[in-house]
Structure formats: C-alpha cells, structure tokens
N, C-alpha and C. Protein backbone atom coordinates (compact mmCIF):
# COMPACT_ATOMS: atom_id res chain seq x y z
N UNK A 1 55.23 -25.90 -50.06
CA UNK A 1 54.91 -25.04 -48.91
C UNK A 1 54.34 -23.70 -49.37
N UNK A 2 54.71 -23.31 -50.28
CA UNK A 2 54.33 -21.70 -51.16
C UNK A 2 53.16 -21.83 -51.66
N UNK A 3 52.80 -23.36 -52.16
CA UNK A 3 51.51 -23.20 -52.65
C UNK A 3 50.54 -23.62 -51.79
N UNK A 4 50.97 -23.99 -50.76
CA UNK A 4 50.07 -24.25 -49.34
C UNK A 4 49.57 -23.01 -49.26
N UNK A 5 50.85 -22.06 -48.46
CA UNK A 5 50.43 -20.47 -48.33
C UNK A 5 49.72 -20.16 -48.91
N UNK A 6 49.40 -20.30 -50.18
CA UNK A 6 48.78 -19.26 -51.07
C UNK A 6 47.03 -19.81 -51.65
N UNK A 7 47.62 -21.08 -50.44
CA UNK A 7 45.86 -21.73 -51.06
C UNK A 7 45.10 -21.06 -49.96
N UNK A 8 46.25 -21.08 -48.14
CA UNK A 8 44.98 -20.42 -47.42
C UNK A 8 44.94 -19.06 -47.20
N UNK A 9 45.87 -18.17 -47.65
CA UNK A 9 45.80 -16.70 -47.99
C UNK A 9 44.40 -16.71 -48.92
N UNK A 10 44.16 -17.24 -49.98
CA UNK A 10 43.34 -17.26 -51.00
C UNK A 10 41.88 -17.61 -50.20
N UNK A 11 41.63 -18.73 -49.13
CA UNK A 11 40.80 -18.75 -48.58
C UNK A 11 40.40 -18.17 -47.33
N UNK A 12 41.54 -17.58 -46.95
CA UNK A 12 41.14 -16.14 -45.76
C UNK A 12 40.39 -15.07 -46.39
N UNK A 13 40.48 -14.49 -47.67
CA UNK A 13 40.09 -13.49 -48.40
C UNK A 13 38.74 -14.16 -49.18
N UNK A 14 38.33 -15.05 -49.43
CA UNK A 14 36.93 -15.28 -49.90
C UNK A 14 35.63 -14.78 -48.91
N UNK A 15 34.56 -14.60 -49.33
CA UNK A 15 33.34 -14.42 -48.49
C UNK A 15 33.26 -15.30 -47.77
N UNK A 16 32.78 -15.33 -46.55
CA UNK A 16 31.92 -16.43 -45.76
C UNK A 16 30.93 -16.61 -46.64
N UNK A 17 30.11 -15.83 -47.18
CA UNK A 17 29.22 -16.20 -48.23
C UNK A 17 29.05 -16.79 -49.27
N UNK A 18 30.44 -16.85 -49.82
CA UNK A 18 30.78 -17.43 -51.14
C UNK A 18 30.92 -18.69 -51.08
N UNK A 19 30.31 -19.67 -52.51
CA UNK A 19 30.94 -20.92 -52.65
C UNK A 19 32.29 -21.10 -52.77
N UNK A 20 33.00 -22.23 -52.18
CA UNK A 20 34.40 -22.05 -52.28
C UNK A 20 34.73 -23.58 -53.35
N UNK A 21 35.40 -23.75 -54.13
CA UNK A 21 35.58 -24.83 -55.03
C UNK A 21 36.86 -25.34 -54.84
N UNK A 22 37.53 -26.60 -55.09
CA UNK A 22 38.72 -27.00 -54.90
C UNK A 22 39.06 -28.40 -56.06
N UNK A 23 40.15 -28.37 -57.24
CA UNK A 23 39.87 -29.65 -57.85
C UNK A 23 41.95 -29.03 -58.19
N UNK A 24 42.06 -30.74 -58.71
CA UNK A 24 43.56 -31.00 -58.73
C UNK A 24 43.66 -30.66 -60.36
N UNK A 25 44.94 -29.17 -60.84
CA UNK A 25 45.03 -29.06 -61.91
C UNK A 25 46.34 -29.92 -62.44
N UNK A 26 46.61 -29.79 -64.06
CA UNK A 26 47.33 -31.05 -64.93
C UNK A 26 48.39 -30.92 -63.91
N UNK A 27 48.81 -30.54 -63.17
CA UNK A 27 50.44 -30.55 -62.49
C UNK A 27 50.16 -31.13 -61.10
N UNK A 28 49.46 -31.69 -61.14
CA UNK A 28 49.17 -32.53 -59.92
C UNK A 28 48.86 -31.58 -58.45
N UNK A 29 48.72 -30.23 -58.43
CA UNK A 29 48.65 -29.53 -57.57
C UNK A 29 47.39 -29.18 -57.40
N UNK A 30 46.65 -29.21 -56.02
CA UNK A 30 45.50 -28.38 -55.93
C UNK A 30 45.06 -27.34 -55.81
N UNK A 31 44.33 -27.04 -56.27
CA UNK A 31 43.62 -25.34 -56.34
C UNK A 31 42.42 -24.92 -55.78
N UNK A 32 42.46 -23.75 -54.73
CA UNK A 32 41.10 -23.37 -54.34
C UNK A 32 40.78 -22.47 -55.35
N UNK A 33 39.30 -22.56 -55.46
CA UNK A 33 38.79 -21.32 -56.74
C UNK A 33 37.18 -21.15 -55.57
N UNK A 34 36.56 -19.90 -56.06
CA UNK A 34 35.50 -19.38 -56.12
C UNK A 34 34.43 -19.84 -57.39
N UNK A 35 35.19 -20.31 -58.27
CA UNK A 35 34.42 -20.28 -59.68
C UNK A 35 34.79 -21.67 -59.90
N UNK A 36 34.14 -23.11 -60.14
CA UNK A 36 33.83 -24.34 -60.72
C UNK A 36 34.54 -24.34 -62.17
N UNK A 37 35.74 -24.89 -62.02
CA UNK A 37 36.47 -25.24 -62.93
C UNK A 37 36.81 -27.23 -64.04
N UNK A 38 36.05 -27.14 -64.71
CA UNK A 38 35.65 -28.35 -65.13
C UNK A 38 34.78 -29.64 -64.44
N UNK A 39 34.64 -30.82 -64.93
CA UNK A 39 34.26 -31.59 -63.78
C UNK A 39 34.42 -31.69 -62.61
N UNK A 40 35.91 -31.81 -62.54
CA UNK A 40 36.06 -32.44 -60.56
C UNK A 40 36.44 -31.24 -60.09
N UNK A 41 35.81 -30.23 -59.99
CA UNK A 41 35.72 -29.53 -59.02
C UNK A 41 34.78 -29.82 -58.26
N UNK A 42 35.33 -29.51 -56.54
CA UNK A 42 34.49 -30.17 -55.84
C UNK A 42 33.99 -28.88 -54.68
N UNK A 43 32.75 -28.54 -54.36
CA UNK A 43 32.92 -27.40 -53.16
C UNK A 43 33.83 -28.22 -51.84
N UNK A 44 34.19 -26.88 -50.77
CA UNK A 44 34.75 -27.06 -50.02
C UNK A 44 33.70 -26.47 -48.83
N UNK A 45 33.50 -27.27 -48.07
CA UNK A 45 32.90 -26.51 -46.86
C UNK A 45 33.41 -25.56 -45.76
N UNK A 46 33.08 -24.92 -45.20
CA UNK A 46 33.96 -23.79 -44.67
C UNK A 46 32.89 -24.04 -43.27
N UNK A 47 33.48 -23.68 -42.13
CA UNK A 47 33.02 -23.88 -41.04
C UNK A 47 32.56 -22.12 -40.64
N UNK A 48 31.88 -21.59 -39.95
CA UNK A 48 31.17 -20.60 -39.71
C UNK A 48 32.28 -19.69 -38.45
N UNK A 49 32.42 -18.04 -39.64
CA UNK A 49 33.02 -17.42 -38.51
C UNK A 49 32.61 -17.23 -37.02
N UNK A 50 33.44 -17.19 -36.05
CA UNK A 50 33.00 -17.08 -34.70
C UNK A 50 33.27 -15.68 -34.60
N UNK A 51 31.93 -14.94 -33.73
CA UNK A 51 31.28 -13.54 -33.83
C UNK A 51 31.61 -13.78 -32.02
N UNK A 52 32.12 -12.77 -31.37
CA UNK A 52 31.56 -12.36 -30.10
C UNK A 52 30.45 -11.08 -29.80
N UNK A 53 29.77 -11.58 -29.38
CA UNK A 53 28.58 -10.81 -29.42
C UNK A 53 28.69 -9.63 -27.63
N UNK A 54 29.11 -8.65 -27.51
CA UNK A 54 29.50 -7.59 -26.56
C UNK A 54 28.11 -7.82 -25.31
N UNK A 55 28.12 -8.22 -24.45
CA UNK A 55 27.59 -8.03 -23.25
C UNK A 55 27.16 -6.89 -22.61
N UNK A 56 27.55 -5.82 -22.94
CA UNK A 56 27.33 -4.61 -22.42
C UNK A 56 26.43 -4.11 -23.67
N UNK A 57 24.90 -3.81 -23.14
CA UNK A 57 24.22 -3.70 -24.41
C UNK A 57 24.18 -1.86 -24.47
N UNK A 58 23.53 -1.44 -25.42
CA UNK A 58 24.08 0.00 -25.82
C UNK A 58 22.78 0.87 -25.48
N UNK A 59 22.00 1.66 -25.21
CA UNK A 59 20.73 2.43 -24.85
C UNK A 59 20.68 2.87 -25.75
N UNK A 60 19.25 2.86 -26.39
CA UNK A 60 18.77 3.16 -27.54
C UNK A 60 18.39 4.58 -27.91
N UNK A 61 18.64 5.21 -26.39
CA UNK A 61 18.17 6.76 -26.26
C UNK A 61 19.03 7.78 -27.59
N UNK A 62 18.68 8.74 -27.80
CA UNK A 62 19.26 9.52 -29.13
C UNK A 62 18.99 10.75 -28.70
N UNK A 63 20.05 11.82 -27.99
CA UNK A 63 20.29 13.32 -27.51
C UNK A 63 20.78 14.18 -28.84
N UNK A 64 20.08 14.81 -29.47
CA UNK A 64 21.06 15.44 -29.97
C UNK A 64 20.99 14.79 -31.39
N UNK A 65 21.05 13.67 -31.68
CA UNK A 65 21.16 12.89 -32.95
C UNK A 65 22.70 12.54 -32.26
N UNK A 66 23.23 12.17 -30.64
CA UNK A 66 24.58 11.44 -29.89
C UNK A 66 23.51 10.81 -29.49
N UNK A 67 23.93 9.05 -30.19
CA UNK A 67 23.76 7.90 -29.23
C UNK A 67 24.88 8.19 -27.98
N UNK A 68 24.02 7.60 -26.83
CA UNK A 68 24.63 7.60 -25.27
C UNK A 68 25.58 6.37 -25.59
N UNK A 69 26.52 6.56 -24.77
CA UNK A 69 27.62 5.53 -24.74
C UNK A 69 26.91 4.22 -24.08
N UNK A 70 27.98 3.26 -24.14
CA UNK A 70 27.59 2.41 -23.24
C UNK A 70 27.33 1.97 -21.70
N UNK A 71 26.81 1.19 -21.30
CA UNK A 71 25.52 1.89 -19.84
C UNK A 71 26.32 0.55 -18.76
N UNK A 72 26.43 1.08 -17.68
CA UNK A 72 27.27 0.29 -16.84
C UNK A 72 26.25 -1.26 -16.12
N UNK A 73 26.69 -1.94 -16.13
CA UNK A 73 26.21 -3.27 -15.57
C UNK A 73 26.19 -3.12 -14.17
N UNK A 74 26.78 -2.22 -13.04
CA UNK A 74 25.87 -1.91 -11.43
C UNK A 74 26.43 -0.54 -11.02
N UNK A 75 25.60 0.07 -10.74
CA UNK A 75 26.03 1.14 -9.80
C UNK A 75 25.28 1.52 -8.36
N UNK A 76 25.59 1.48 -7.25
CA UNK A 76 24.88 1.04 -6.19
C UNK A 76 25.66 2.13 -4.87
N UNK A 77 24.97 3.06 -4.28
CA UNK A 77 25.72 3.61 -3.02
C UNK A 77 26.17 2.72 -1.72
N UNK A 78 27.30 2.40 -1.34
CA UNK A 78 28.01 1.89 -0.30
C UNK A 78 27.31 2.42 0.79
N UNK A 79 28.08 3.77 1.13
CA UNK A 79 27.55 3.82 2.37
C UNK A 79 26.61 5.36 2.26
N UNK A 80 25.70 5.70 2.86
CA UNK A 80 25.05 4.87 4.14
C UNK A 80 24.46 3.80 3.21
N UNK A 81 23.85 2.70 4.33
CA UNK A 81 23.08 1.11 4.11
C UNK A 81 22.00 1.51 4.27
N UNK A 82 20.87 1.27 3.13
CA UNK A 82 19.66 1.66 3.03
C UNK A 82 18.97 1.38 4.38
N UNK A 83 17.97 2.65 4.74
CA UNK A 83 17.28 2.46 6.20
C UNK A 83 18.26 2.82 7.08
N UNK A 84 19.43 3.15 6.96
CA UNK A 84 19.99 3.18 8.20
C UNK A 84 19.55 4.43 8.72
N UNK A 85 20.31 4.74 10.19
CA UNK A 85 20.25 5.67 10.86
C UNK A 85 21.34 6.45 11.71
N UNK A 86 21.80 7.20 11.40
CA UNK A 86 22.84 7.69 11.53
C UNK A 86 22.49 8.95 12.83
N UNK A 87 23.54 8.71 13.34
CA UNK A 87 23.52 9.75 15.06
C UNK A 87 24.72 11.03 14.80
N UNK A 88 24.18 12.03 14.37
CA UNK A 88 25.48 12.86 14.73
C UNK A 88 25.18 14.54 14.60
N UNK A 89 25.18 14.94 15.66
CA UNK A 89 24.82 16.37 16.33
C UNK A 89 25.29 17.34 15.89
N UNK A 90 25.79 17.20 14.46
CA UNK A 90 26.28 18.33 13.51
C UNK A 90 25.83 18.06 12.06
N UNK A 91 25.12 16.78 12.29
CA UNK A 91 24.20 16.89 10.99
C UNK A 91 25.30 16.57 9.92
N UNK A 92 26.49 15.35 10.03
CA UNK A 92 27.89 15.55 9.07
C UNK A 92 27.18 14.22 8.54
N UNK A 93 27.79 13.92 7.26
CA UNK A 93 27.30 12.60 6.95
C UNK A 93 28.37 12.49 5.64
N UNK A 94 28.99 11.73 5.56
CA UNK A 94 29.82 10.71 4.29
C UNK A 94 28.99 9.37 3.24
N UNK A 95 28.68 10.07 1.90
CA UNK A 95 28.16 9.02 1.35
C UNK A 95 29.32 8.58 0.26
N UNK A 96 29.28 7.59 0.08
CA UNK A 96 30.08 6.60 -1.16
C UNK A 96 29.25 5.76 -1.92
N UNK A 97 30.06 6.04 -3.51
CA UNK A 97 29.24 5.09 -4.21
C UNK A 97 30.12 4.15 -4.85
N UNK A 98 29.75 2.99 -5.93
CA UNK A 98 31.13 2.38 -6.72
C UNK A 98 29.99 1.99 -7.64
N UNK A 99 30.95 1.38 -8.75
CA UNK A 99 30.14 1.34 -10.03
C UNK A 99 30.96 0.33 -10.69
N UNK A 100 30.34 -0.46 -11.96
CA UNK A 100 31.15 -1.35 -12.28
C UNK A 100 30.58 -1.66 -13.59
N UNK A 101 31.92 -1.09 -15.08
CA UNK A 101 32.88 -0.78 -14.51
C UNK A 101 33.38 0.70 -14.40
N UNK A 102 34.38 0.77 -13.77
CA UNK A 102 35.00 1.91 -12.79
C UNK A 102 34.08 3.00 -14.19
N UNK A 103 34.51 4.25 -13.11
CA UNK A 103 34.01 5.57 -14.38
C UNK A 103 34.69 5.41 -15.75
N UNK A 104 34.00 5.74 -16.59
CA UNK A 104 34.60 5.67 -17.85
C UNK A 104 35.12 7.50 -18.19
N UNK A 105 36.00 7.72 -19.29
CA UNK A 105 36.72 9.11 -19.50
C UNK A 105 35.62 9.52 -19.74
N UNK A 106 34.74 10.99 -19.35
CA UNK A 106 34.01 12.23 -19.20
C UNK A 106 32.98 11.82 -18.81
N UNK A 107 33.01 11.20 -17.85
CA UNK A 107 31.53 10.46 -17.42
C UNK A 107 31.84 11.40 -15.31
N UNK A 108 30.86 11.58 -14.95
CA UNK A 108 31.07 12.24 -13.29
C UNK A 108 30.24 11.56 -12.97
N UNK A 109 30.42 11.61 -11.18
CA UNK A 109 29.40 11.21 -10.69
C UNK A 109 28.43 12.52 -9.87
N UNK A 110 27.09 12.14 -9.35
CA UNK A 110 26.27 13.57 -9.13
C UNK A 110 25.56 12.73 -7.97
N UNK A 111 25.58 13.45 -6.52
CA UNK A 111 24.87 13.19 -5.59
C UNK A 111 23.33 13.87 -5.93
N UNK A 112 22.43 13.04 -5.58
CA UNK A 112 20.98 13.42 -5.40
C UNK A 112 20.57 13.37 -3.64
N UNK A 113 20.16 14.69 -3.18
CA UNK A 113 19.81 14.87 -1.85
C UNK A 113 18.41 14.82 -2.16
N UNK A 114 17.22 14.08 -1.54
CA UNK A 114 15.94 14.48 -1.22
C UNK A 114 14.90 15.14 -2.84
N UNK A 115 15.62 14.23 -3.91
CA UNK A 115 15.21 15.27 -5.08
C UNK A 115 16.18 16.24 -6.09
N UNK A 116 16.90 16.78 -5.20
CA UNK A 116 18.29 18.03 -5.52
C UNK A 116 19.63 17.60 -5.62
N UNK A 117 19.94 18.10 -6.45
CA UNK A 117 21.98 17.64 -7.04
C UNK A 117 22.19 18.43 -5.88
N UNK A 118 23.78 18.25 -4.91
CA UNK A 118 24.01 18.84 -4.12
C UNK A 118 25.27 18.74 -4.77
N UNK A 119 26.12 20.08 -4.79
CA UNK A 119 27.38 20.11 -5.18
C UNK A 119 27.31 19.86 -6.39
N UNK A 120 29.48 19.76 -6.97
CA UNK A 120 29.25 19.74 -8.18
C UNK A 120 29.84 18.30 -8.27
N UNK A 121 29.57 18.07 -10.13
CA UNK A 121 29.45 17.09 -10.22
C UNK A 121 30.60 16.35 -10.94
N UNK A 122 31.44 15.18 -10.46
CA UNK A 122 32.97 14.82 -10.13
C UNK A 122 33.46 13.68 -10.46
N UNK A 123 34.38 13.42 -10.46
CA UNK A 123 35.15 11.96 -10.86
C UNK A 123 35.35 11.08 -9.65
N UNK A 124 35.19 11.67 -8.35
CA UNK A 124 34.77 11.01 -6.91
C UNK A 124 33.82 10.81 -6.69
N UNK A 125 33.77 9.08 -6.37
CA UNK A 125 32.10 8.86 -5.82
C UNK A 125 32.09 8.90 -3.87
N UNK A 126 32.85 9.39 -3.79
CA UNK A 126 32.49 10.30 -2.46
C UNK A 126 31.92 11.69 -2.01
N UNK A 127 30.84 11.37 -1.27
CA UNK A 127 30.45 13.18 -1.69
C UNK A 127 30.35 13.31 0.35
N UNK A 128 31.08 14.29 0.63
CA UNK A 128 30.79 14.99 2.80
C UNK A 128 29.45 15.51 2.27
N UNK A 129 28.91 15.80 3.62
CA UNK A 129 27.85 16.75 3.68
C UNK A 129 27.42 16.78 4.87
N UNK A 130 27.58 17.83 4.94
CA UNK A 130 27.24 19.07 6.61
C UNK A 130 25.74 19.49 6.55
N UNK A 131 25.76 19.67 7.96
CA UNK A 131 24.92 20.22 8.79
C UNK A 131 23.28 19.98 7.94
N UNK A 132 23.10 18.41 7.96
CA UNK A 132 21.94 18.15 7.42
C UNK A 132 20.94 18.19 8.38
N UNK A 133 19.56 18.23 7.77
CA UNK A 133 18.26 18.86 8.81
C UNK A 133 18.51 17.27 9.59
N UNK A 134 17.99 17.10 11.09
CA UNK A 134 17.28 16.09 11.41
C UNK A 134 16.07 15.27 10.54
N UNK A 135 15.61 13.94 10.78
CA UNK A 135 14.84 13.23 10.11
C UNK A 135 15.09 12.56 8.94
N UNK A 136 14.29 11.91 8.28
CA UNK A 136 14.27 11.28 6.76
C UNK A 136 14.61 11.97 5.64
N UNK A 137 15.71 11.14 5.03
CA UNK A 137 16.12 11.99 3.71
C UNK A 137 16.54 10.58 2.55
N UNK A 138 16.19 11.07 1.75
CA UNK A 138 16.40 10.14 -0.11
C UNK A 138 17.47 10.42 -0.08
N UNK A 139 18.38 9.59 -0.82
CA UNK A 139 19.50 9.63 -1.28
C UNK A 139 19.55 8.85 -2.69
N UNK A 140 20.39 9.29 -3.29
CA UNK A 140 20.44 8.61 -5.08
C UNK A 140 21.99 8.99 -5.53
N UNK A 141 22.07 8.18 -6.37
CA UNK A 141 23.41 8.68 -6.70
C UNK A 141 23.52 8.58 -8.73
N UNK A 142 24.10 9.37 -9.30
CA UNK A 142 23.84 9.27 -10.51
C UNK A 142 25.23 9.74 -11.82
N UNK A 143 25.53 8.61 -12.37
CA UNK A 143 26.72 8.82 -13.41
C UNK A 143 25.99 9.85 -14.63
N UNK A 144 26.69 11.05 -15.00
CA UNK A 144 26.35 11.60 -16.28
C UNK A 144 27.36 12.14 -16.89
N UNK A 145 27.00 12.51 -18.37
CA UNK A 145 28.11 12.90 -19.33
C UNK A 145 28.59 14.24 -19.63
N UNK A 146 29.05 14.21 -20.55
CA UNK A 146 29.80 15.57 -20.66
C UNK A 146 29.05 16.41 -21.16
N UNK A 147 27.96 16.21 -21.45
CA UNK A 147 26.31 16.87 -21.95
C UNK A 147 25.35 16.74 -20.99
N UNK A 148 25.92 16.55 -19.66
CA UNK A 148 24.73 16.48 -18.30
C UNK A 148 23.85 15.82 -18.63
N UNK A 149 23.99 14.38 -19.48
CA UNK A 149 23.12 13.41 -20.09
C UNK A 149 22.95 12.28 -18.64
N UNK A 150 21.97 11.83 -18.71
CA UNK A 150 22.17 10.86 -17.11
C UNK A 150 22.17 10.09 -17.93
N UNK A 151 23.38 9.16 -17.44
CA UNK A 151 23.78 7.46 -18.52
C UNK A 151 23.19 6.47 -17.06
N UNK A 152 23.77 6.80 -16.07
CA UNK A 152 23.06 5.42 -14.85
C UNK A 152 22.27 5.93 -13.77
N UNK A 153 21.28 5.63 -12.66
CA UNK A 153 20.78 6.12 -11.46
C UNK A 153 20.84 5.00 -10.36
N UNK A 154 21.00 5.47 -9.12
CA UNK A 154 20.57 4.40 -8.31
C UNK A 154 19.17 4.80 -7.78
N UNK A 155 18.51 3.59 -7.38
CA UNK A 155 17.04 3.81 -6.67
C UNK A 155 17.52 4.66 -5.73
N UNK A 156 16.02 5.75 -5.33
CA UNK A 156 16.25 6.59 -4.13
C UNK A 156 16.34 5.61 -3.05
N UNK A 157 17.39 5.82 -1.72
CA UNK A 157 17.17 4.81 -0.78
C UNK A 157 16.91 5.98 0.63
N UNK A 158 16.46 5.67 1.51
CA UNK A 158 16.16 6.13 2.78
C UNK A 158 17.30 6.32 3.52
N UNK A 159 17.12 7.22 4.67
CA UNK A 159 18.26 7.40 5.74
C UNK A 159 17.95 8.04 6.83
N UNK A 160 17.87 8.56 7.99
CA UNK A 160 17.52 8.77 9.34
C UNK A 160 18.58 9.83 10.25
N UNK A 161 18.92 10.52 10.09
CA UNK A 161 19.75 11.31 11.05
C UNK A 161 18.95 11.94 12.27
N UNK A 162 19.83 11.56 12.84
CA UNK A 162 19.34 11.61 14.66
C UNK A 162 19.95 12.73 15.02
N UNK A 163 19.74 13.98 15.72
CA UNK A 163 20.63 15.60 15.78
C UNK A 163 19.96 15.82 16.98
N UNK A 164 20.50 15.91 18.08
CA UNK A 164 19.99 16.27 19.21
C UNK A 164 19.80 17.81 19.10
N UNK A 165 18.27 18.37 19.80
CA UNK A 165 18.30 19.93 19.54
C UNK A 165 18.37 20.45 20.78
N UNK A 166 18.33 21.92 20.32
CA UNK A 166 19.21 22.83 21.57
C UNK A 166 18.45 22.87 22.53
N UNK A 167 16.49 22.42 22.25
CA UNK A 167 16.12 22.45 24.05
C UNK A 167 17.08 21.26 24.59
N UNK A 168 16.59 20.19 23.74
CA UNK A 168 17.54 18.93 24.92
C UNK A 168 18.63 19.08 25.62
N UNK A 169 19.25 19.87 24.50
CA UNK A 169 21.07 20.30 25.11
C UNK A 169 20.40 21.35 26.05
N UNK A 170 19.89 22.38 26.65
CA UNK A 170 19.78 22.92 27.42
C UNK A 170 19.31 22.19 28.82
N UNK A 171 18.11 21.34 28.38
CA UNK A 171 17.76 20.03 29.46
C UNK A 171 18.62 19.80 29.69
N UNK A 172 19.72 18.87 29.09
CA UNK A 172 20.44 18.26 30.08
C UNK A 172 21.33 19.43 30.71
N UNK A 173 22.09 20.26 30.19
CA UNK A 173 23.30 20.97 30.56
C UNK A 173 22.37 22.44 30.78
N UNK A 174 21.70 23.16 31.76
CA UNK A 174 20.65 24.20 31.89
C UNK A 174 22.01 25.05 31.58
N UNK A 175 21.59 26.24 31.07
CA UNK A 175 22.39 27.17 30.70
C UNK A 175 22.72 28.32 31.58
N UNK A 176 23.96 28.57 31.99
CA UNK A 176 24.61 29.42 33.11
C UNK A 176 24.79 31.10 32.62
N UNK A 177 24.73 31.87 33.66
CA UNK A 177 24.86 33.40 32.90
C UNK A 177 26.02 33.51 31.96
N UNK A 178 27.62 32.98 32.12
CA UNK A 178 28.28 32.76 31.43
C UNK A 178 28.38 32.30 30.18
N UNK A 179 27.38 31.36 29.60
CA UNK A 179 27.45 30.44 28.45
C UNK A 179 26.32 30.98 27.54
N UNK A 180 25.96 32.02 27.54
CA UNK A 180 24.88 33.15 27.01
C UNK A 180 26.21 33.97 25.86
N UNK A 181 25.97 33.37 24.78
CA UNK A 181 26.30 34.09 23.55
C UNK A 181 27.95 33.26 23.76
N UNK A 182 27.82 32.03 24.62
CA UNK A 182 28.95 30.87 23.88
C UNK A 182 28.72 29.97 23.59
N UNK A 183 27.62 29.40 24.10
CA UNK A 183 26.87 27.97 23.70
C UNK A 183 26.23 28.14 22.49
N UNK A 184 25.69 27.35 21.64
CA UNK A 184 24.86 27.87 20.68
C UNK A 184 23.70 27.19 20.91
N UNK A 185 23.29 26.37 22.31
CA UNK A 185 22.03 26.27 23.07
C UNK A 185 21.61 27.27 23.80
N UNK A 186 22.74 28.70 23.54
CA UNK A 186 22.39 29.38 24.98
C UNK A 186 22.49 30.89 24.07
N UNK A 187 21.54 31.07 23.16
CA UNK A 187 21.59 32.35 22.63
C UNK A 187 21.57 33.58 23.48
N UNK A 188 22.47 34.66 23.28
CA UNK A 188 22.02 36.02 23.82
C UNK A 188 20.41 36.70 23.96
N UNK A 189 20.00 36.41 23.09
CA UNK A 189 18.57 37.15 23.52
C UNK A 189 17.41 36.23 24.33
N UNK A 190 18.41 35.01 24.46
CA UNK A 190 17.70 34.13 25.92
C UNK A 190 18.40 34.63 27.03
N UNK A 191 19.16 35.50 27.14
CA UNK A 191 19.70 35.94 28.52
C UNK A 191 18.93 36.50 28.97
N UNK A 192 18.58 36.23 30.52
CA UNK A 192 17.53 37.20 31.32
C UNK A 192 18.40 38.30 32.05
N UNK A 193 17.57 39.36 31.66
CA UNK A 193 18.12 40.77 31.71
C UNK A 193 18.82 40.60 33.64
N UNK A 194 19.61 41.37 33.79
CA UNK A 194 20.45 41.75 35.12
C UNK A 194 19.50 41.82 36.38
N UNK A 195 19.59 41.64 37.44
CA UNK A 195 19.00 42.26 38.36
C UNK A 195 19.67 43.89 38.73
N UNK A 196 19.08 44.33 38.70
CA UNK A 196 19.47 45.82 38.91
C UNK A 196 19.15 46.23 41.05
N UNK A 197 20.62 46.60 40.75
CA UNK A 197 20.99 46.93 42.13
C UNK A 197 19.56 48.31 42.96
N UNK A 198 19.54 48.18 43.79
CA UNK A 198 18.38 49.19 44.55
C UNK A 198 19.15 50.14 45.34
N UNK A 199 19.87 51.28 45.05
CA UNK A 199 20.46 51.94 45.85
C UNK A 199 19.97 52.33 47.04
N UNK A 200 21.40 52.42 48.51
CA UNK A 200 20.67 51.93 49.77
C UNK A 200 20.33 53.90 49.62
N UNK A 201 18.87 53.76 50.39
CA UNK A 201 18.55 55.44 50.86
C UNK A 201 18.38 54.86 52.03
N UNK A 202 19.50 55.77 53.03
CA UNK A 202 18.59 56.14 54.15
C UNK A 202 17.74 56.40 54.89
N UNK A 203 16.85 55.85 55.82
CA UNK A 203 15.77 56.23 56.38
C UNK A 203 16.21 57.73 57.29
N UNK A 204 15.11 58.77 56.96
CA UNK A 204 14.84 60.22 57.37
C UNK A 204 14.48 59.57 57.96
C-alpha cells in the first residue's frame, strides 16, 4: 500500500510534459521513473489535464498600465420600458437597473440623463428624479470603478413624459381672485389690478 502511495505521489508531481516510464525492479515491485531504466522499461501514458477555461472574458482595455476587471455578462434598465410614456404633472420619475452578476466590491452604478450623469454615483441601481422637463428624454445607465473607469453601458433608450402645463391647468380650472399667488397656475403678476372705487360726489 506505501509503495502504491508513493508511485502516485511520484506521478502527481511529474510534468504533463514529461515522459513518464514504468518497469518491474529485482524485488518484484514496480517503479514509476521519468528516466528509462534498462530494457523493460515501458512509457506510461498519462491522460490530459482538464483546464476550465473562465467564461467571463477579461477587456483588453489598459488605464493607467490597470487592466479593467472583469466585464459583466448583462446589464439592462428595468424600469422605465423602452418607448414608454409616462404621465405625471410633477415631472417625478423612478428608474431601476439590475445587472448580472450583482455589483461587484468598488464598482457603482451612474445614471445617464439625455447625455449627463445626474447625481452621484452609488451601489443602488435605483436612481428618483424630479421635476423633469416635459417631452423626450435618453436614458442609459452605466457600472464604473473606483477610477471613474466605465467597465459596462446600457444602450441609450427613449422615454416620453406627459406634464400638463399651467395654461391647461388654468383652462380647465380659470383662476379666481383668491388663487393669485396660491396656485402655481395662477401667478401674482397675472393678477388683474383692483377695480378702484369712484368716490360718490354730490351733484351741486
């Protein structure tokens, strides 16, 4: 049994490269060798190490003389759903993103508005955002490093916010002397000035 052990200890530690030899010495015992020891030595064939080869391939980019880490297999914004159109009269909007896999340690995520990082940039792929203009706006979303290196992007996607404006709100709801500097359809310097009283004179 000891010299079992010690034949495949002996052949764990050879090269894959190396010829491996095997022949029976005077004591009737066999021996692995590296080195061809008289006639009947005989090679031994060795079957080929198994390599896993990593799936996640590495970006060839070079910052700095820092290779970028390794680059995520999807990152994609949830919500909003590309093209959509969103209704809301304060201009509020909730985007989400997810990525896979999850963030890795010093990696953030960075909202792209229309072109522009908005806010800062975080370990939440949720980003609020207020009081956006009416109309069409890009959205992107983007993982980077601890060197503001961009490691992933998503395509810019489209979006639509619908914001009713203050003529309409005045259309429907016309604005009363009261609601002048409370509405914010009903600014103060749209108030029409007082009628001014005509004091009564007597007719001489």
């Amino acid at each position: 049994m000891r010299a079992l052990l010690t034949c495949l200890l002996l052949l764990s530690s050879l090269s894959a490269s190396a010829q491996v030899y095997t022949y029976i010495d005077a004591e009737g015992n066999r021996v692995f060798t590296d080195r061809p020891r008289g006639g009947n030595a005989k090679p031994v064939q060795i079957a080929p190490t198994n390599r896993i080869t990593p799936t996640i391939k590495l970006k060839p980019e070079v910052v700095d003389e820092q290779p970028l880490v390794l680059s995520y297999q999807m990152l994609r914004i949830l919500v909003p759903q590309p093209d959509a159109t969103i209704r809301d009269n304060a201009g509020n909007l909730i985007v989400s993103a997810t990525s896979e896999p999850e963030l890795l340690p010093g990696h953030r995520f960075r909202l792209i508005l229309d072109g522009n990082a908005i806010g800062e940039a975080g370990r939440s792929p949720v980003f609020p955002l207020e009081n956006i203009d009416r109309g069409t706006h890009q959205l992107a979303v983007e993982i980077i490093d601890e060197h503001e290196r961009i490691i992933e992007r998503t395509p810019s996607q489209p979006f639509h916010l619908l914001r009713t404006s203050l003529a309409q709100k005045r259309q429907v709801n016309p604005c009363k002397r009261k609601d002048f500097g409370v509405r914010p359809e009903c600014p103060l310097k749209d108030k029409p000035e007082e009628e001014r009283d005509i004091p009564f004179v007597p007719f001489m």
